[in-house]
PDB file of N, CA and C in Angstrom:
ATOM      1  N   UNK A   1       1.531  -2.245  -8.491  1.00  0.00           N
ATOM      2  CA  UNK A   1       2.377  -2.383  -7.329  1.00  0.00           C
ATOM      3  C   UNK A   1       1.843  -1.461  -6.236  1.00  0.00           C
ATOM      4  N   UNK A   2       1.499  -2.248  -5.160  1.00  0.00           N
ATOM      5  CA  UNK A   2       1.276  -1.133  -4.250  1.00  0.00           C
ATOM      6  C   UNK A   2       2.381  -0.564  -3.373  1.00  0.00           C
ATOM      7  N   UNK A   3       1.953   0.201  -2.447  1.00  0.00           N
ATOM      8  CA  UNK A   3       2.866   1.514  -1.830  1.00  0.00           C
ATOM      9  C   UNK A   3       3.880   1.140  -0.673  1.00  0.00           C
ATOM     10  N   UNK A   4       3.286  -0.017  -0.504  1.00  0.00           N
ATOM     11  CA  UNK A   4       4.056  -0.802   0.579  1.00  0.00           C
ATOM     12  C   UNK A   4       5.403  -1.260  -0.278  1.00  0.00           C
ATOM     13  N   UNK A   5       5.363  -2.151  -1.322  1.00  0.00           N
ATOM     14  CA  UNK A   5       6.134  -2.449  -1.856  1.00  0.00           C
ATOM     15  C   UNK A   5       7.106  -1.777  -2.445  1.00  0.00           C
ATOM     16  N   UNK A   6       6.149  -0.810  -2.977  1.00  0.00           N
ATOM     17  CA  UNK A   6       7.089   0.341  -3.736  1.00  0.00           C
ATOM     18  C   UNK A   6       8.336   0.791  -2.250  1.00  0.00           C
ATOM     19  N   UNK A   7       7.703   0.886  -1.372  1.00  0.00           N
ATOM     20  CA  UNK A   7       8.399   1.727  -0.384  1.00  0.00           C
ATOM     21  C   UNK A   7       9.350   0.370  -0.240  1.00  0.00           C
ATOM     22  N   UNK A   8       9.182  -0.762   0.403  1.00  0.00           N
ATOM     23  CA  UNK A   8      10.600  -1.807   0.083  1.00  0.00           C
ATOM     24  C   UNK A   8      11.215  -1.673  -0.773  1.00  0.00           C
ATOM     25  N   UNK A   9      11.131  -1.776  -1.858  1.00  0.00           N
ATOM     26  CA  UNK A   9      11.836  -1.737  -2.876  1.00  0.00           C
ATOM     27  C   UNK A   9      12.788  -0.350  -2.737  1.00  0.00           C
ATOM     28  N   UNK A  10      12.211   0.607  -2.689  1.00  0.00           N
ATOM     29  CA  UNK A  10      13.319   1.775  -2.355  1.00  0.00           C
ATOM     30  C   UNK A  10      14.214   1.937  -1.449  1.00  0.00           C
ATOM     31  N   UNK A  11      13.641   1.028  -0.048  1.00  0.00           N
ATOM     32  CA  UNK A  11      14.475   0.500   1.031  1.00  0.00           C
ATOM     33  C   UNK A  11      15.303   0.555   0.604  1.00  0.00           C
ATOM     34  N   UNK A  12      15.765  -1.083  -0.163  1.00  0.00           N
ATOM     35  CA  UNK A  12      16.711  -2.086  -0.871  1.00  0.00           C
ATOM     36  C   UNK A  12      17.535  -1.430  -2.223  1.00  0.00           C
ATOM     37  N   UNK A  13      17.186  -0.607  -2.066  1.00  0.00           N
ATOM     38  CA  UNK A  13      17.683   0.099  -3.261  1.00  0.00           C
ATOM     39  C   UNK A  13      18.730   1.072  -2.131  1.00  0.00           C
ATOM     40  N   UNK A  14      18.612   1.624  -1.076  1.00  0.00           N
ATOM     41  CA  UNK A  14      19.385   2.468  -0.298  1.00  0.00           C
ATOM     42  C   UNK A  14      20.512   1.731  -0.019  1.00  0.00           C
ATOM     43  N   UNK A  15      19.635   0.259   1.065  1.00  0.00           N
ATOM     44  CA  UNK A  15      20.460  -0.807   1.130  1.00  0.00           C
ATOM     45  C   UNK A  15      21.719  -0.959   0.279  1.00  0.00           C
ATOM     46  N   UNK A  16      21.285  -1.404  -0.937  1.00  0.00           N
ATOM     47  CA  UNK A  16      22.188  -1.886  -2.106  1.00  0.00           C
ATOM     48  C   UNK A  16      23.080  -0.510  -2.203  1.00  0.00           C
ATOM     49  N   UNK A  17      22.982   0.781  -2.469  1.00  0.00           N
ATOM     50  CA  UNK A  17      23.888   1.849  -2.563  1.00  0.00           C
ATOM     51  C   UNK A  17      25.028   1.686  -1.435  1.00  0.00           C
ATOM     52  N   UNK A  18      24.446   1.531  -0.352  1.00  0.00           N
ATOM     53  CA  UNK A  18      25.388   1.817   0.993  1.00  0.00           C
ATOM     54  C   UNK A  18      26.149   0.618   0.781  1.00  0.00           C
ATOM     55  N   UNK A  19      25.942  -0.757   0.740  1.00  0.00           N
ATOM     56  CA  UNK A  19      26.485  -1.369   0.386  1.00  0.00           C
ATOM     57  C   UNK A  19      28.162  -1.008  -0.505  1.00  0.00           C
ATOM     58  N   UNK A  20      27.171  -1.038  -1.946  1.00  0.00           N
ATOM     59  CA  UNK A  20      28.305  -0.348  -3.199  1.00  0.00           C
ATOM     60  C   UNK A  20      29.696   0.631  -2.812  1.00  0.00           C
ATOM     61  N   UNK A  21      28.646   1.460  -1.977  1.00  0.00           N
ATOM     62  CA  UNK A  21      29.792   2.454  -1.673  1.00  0.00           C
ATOM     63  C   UNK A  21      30.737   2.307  -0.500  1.00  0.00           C
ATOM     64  N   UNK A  22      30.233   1.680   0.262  1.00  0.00           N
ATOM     65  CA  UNK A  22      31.318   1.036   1.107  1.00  0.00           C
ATOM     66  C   UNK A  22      32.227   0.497   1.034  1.00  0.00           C
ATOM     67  N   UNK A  23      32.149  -0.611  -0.300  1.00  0.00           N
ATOM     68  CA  UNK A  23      32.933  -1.738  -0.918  1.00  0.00           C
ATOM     69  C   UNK A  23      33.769  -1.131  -1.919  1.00  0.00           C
ATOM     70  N   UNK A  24      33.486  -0.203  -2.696  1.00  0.00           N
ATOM     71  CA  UNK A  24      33.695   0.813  -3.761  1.00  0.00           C
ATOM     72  C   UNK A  24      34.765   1.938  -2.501  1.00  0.00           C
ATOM     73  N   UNK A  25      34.202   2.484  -1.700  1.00  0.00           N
ATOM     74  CA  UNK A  25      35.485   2.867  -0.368  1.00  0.00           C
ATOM     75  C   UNK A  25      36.651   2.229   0.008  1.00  0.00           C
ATOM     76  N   UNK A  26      36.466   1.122   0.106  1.00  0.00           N
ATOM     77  CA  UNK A  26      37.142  -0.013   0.781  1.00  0.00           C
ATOM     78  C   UNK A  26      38.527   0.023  -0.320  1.00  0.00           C
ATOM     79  N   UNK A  27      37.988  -0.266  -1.449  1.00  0.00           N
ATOM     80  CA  UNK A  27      38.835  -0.572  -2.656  1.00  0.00           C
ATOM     81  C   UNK A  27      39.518   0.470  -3.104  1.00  0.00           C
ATOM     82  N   UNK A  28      39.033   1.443  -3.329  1.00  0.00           N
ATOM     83  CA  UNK A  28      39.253   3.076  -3.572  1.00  0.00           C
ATOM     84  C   UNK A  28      40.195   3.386  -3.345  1.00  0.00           C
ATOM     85  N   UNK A  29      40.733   3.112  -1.630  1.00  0.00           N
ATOM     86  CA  UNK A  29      41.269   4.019  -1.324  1.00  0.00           C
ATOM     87  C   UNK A  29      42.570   3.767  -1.167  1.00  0.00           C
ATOM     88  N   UNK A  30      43.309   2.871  -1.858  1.00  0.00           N
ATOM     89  CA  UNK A  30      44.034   2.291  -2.426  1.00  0.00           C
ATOM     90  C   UNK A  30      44.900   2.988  -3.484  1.00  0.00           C
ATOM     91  N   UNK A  31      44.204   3.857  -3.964  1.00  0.00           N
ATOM     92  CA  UNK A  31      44.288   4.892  -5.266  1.00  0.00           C
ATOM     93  C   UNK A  31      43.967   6.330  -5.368  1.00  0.00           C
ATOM     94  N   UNK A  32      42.747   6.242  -4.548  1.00  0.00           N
ATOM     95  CA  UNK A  32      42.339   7.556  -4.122  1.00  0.00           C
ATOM     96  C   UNK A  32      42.013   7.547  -2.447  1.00  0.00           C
ATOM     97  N   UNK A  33      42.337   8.947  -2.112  1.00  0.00           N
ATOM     98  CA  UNK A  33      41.753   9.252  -0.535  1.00  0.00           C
ATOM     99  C   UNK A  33      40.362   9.301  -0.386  1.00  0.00           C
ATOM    100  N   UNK A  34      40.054   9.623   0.640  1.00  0.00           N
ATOM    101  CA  UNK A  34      38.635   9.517   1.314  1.00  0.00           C
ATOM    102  C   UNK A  34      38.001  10.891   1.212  1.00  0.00           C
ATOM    103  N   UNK A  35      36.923  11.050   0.564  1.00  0.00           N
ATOM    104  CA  UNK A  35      36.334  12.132  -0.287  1.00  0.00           C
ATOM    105  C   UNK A  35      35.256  13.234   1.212  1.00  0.00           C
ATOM    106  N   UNK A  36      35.136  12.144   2.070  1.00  0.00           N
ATOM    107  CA  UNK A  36      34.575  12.772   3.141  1.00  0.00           C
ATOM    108  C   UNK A  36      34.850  13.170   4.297  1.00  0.00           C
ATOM    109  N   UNK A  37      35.448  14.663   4.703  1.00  0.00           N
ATOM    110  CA  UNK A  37      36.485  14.517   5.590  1.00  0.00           C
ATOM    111  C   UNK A  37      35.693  14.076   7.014  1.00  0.00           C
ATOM    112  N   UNK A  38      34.397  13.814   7.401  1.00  0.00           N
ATOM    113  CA  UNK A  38      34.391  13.073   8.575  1.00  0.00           C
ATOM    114  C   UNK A  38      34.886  11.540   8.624  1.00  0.00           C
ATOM    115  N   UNK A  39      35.112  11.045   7.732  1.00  0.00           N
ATOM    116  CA  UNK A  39      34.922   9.302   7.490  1.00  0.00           C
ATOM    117  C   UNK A  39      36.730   9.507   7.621  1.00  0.00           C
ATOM    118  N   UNK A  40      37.247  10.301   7.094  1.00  0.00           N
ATOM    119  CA  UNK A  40      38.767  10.790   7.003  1.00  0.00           C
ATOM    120  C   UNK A  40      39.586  10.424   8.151  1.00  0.00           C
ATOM    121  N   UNK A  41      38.443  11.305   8.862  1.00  0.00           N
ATOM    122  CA  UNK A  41      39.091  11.773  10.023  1.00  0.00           C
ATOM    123  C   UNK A  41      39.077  10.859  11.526  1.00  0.00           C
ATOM    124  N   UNK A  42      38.188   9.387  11.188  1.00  0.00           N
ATOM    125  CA  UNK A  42      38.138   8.333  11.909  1.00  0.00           C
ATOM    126  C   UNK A  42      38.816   7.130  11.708  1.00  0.00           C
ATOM    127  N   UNK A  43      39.481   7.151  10.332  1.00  0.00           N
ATOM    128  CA  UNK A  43      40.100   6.606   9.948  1.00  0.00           C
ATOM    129  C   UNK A  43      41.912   6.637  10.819  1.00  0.00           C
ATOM    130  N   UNK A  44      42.156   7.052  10.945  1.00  0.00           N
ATOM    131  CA  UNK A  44      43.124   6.885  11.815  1.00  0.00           C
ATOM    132  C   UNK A  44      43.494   6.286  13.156  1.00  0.00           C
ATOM    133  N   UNK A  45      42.028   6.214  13.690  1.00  0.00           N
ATOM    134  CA  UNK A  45      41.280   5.695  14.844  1.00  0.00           C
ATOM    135  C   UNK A  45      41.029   4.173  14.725  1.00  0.00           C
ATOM    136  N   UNK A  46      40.155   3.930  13.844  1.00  0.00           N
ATOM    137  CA  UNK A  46      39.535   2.581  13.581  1.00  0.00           C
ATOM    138  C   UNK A  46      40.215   1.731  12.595  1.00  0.00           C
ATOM    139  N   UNK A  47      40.896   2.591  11.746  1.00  0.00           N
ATOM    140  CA  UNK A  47      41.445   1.820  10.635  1.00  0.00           C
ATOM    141  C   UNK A  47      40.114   2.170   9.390  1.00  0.00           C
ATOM    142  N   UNK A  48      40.092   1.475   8.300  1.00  0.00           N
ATOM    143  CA  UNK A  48      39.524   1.412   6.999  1.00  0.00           C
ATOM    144  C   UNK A  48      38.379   0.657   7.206  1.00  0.00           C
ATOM    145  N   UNK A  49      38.349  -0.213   7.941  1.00  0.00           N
ATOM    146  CA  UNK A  49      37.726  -1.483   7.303  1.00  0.00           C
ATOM    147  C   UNK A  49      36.408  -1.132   8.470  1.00  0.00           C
ATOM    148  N   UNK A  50      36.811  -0.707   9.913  1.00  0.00           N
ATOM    149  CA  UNK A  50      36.411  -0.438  11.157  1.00  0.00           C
ATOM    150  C   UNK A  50      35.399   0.993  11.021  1.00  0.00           C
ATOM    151  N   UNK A  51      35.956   1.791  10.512  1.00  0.00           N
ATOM    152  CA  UNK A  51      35.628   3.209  10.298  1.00  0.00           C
ATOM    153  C   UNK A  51      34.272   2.530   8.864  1.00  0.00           C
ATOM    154  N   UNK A  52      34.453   1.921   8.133  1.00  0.00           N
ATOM    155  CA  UNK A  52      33.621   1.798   6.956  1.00  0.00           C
ATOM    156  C   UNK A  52      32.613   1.154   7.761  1.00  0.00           C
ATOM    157  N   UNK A  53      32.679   0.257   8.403  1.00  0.00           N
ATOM    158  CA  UNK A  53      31.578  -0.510   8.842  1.00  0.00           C
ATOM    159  C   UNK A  53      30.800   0.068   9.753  1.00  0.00           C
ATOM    160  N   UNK A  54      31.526   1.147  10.635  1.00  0.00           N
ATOM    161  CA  UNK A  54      30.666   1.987  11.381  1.00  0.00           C
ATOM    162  C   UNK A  54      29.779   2.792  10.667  1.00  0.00           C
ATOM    163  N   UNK A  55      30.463   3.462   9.811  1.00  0.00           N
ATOM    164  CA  UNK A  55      29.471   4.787   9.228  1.00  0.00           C
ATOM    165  C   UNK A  55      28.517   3.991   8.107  1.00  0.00           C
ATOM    166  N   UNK A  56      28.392   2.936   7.300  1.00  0.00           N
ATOM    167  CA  UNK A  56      27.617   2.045   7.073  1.00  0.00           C
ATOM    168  C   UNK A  56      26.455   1.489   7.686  1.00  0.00           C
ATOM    169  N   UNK A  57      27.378   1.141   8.733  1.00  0.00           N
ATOM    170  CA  UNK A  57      25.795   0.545   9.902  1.00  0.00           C
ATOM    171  C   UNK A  57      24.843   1.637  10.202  1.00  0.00           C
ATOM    172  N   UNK A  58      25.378   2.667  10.563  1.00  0.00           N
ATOM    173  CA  UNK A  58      25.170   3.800  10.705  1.00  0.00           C
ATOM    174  C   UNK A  58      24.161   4.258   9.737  1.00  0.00           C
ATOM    175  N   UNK A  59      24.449   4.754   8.636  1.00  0.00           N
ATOM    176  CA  UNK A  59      23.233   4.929   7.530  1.00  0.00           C
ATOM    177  C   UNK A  59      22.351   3.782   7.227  1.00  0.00           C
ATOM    178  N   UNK A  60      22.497   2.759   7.192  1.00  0.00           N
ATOM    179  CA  UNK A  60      21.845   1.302   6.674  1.00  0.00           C
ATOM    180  C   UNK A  60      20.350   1.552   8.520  1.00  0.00           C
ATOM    181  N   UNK A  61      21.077   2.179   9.316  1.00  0.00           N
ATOM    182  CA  UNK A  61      20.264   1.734  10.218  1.00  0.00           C
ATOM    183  C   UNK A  61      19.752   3.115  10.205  1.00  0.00           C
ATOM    184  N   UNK A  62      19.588   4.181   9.680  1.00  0.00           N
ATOM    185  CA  UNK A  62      18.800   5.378   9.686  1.00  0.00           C
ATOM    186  C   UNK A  62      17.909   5.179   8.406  1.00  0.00           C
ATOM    187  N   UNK A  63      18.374   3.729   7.271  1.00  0.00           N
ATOM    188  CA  UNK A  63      17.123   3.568   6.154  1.00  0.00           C
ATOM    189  C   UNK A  63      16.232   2.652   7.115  1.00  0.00           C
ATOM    190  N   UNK A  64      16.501   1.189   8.165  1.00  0.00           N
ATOM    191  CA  UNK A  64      16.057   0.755   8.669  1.00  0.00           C
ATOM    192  C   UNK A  64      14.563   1.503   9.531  1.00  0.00           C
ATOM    193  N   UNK A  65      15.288   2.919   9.847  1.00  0.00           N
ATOM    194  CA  UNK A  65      13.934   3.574  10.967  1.00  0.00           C
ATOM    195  C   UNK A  65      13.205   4.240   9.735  1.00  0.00           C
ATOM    196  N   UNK A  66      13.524   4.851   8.697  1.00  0.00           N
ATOM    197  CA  UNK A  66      12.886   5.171   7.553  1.00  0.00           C
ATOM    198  C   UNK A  66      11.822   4.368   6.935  1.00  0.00           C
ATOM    199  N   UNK A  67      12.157   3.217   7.132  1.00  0.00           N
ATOM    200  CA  UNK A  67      11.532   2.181   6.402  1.00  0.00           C
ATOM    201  C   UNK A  67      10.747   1.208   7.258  1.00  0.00           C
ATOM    202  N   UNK A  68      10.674   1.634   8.723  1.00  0.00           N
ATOM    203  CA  UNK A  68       9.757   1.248   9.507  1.00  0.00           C
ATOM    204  C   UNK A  68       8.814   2.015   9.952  1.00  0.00           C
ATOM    205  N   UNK A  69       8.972   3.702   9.348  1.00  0.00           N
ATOM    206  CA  UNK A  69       7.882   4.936   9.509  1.00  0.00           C
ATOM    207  C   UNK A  69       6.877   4.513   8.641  1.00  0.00           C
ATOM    208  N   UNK A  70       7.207   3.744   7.344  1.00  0.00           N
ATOM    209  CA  UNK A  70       6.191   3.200   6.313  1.00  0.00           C
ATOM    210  C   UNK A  70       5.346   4.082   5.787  1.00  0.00           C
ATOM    211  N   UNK A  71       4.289   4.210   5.902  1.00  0.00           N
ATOM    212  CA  UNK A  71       2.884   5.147   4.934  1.00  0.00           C
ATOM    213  C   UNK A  71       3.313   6.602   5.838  1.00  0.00           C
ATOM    214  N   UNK A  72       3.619   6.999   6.331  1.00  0.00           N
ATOM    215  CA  UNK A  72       3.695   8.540   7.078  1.00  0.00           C
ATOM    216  C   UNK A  72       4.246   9.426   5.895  1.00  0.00           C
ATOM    217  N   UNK A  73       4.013  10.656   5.937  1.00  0.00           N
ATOM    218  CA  UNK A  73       4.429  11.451   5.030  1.00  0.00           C
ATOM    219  C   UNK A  73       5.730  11.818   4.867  1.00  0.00           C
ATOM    220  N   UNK A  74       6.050  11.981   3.443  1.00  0.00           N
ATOM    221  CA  UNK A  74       7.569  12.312   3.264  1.00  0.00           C
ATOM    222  C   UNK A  74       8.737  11.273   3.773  1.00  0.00           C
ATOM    223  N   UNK A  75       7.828   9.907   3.367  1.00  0.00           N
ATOM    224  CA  UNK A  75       8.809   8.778   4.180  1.00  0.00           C
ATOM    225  C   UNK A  75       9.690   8.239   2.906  1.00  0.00           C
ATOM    226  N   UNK A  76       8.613   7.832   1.852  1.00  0.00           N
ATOM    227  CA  UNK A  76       8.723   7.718   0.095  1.00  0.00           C
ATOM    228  C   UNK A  76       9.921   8.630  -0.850  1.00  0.00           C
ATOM    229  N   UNK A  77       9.619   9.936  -0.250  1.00  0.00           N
ATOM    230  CA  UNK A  77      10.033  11.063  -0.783  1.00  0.00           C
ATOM    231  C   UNK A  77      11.526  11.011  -0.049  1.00  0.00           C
ATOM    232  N   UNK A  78      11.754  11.001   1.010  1.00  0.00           N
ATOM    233  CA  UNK A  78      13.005  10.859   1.949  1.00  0.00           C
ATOM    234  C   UNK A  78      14.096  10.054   1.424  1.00  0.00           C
ATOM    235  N   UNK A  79      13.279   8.432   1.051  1.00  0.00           N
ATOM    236  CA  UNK A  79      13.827   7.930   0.297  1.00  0.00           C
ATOM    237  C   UNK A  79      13.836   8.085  -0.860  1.00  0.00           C
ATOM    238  N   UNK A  80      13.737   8.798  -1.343  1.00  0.00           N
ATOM    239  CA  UNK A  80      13.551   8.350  -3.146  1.00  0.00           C
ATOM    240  C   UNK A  80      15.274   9.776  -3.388  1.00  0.00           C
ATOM    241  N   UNK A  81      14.731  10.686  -2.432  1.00  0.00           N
ATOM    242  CA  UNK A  81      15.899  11.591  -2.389  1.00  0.00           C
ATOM    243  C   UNK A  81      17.426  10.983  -1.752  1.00  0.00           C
ATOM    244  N   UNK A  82      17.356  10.472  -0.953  1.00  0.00           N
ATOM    245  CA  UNK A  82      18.664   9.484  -0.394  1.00  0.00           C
ATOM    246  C   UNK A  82      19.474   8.563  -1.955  1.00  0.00           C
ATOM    247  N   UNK A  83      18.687   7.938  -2.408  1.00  0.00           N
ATOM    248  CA  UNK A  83      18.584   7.093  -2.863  1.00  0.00           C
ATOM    249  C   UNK A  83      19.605   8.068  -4.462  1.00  0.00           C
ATOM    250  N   UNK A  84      18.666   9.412  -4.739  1.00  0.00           N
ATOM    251  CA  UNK A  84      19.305   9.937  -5.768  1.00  0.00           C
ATOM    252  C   UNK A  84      20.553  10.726  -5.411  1.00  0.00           C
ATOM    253  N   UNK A  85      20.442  11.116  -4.527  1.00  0.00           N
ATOM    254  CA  UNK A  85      22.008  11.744  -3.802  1.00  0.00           C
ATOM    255  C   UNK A  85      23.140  10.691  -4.067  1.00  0.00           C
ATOM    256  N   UNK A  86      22.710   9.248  -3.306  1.00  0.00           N
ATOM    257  CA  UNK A  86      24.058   8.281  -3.759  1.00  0.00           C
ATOM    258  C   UNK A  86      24.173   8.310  -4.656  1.00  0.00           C
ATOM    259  N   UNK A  87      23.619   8.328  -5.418  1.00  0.00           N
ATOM    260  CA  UNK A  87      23.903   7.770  -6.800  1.00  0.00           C
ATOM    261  C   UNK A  87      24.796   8.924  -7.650  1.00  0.00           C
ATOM    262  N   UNK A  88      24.072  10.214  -7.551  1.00  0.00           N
ATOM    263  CA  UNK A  88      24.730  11.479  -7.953  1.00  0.00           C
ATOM    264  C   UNK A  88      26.464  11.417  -7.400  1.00  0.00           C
ATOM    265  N   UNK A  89      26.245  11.134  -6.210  1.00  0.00           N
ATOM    266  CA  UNK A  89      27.372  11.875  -5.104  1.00  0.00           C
ATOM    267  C   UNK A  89      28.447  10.424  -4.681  1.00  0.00           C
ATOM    268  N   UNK A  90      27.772   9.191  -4.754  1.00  0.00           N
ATOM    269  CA  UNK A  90      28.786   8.095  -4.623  1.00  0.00           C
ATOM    270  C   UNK A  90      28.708   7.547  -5.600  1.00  0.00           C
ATOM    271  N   UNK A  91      27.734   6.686  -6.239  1.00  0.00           N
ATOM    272  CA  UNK A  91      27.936   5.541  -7.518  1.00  0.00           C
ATOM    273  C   UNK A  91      28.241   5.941  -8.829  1.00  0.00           C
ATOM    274  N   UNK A  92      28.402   7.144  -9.437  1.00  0.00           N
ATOM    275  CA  UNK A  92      28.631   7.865 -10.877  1.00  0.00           C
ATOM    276  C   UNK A  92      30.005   8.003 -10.352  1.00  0.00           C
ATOM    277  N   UNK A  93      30.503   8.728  -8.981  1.00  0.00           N
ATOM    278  CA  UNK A  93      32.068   8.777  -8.913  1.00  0.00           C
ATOM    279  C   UNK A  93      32.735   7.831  -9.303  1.00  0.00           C
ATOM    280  N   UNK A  94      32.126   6.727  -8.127  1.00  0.00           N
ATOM    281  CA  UNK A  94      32.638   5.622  -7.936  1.00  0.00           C
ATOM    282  C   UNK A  94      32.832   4.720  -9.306  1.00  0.00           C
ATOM    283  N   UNK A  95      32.272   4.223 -10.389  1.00  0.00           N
ATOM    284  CA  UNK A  95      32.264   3.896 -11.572  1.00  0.00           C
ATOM    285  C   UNK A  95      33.031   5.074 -12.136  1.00  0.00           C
ATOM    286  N   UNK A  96      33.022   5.987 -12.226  1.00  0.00           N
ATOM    287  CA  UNK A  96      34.044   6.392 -13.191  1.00  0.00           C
ATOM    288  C   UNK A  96      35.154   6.170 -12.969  1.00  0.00           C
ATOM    289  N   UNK A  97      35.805   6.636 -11.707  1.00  0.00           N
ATOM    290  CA  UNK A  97      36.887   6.448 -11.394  1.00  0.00           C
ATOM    291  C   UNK A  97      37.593   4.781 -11.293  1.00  0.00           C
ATOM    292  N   UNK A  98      36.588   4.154 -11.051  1.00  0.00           N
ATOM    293  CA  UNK A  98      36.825   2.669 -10.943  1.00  0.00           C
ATOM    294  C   UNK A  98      37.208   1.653 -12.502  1.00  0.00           C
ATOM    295  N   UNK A  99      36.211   2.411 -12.972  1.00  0.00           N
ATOM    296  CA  UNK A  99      36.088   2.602 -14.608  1.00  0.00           C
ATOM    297  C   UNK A  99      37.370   2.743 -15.552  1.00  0.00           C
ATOM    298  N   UNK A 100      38.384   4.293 -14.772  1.00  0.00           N
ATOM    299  CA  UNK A 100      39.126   4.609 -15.461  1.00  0.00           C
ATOM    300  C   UNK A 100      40.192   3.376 -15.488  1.00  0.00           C
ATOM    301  N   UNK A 101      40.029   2.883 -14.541  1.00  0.00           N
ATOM    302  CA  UNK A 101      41.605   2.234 -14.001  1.00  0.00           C
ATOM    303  C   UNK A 101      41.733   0.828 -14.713  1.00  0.00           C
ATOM    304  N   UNK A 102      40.771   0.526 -15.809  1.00  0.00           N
ATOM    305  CA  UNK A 102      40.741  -0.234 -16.881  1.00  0.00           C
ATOM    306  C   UNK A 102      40.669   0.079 -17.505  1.00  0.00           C
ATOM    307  N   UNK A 103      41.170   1.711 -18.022  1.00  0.00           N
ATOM    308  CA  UNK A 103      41.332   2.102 -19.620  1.00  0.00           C
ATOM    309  C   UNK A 103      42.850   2.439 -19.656  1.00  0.00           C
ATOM    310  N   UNK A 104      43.830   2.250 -17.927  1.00  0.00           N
ATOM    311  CA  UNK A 104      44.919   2.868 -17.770  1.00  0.00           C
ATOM    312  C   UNK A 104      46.128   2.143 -18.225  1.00  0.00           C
TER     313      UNK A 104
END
């Protein structure tokens, strides 16, 4: 696989997180509050659905310029770290807690 690809593929992999966690937000919060007090704190403003789609577009379009830097240094690495943060910090929450509420 070359480096180009590899680097799409990690794109789509950010992609797909921001996604998750948006939708995984959306649903959430239903049960639980909003874990980030900036996203919190716009919420009152925009509503749920308004506030999610902003700060979404928002990151989805900072992997977009990431992923149009391509071969430059620390572009791979940028992502590969994004990529493990969600997962640490949104998608393990998000499944557990989502998780629990079918053992309840």
């Amino acid at each position: 696989m070359d480096a180009t690809e590899r680097l799409h593929q990690l794109f789509l992999l950010n992609v797909c997180l921001q996604v998750f966690d948006g939708v995984a937000t959306y649903h959430g919060l239903r049960f639980w509050g909003e874990g980030n007090p900036l996203v919190a704190g716009v919420i009152p403003y925009l509503g749920v659905a308004g506030t999610l789609c902003l700060f979404k577009a928002k990151a989805c379009g900072f992997l977009v310029l990431l992923r149009r830097l391509g071969p430059r240094p620390f572009v791979r690495e940028s992502l590969v770290l994004l990529a493990t943060v969600y997962m640490f910090f949104s998608f393990i929450p998000w499944m557990a807690r989502l998780l629990s509420l079918l053992s309840a």
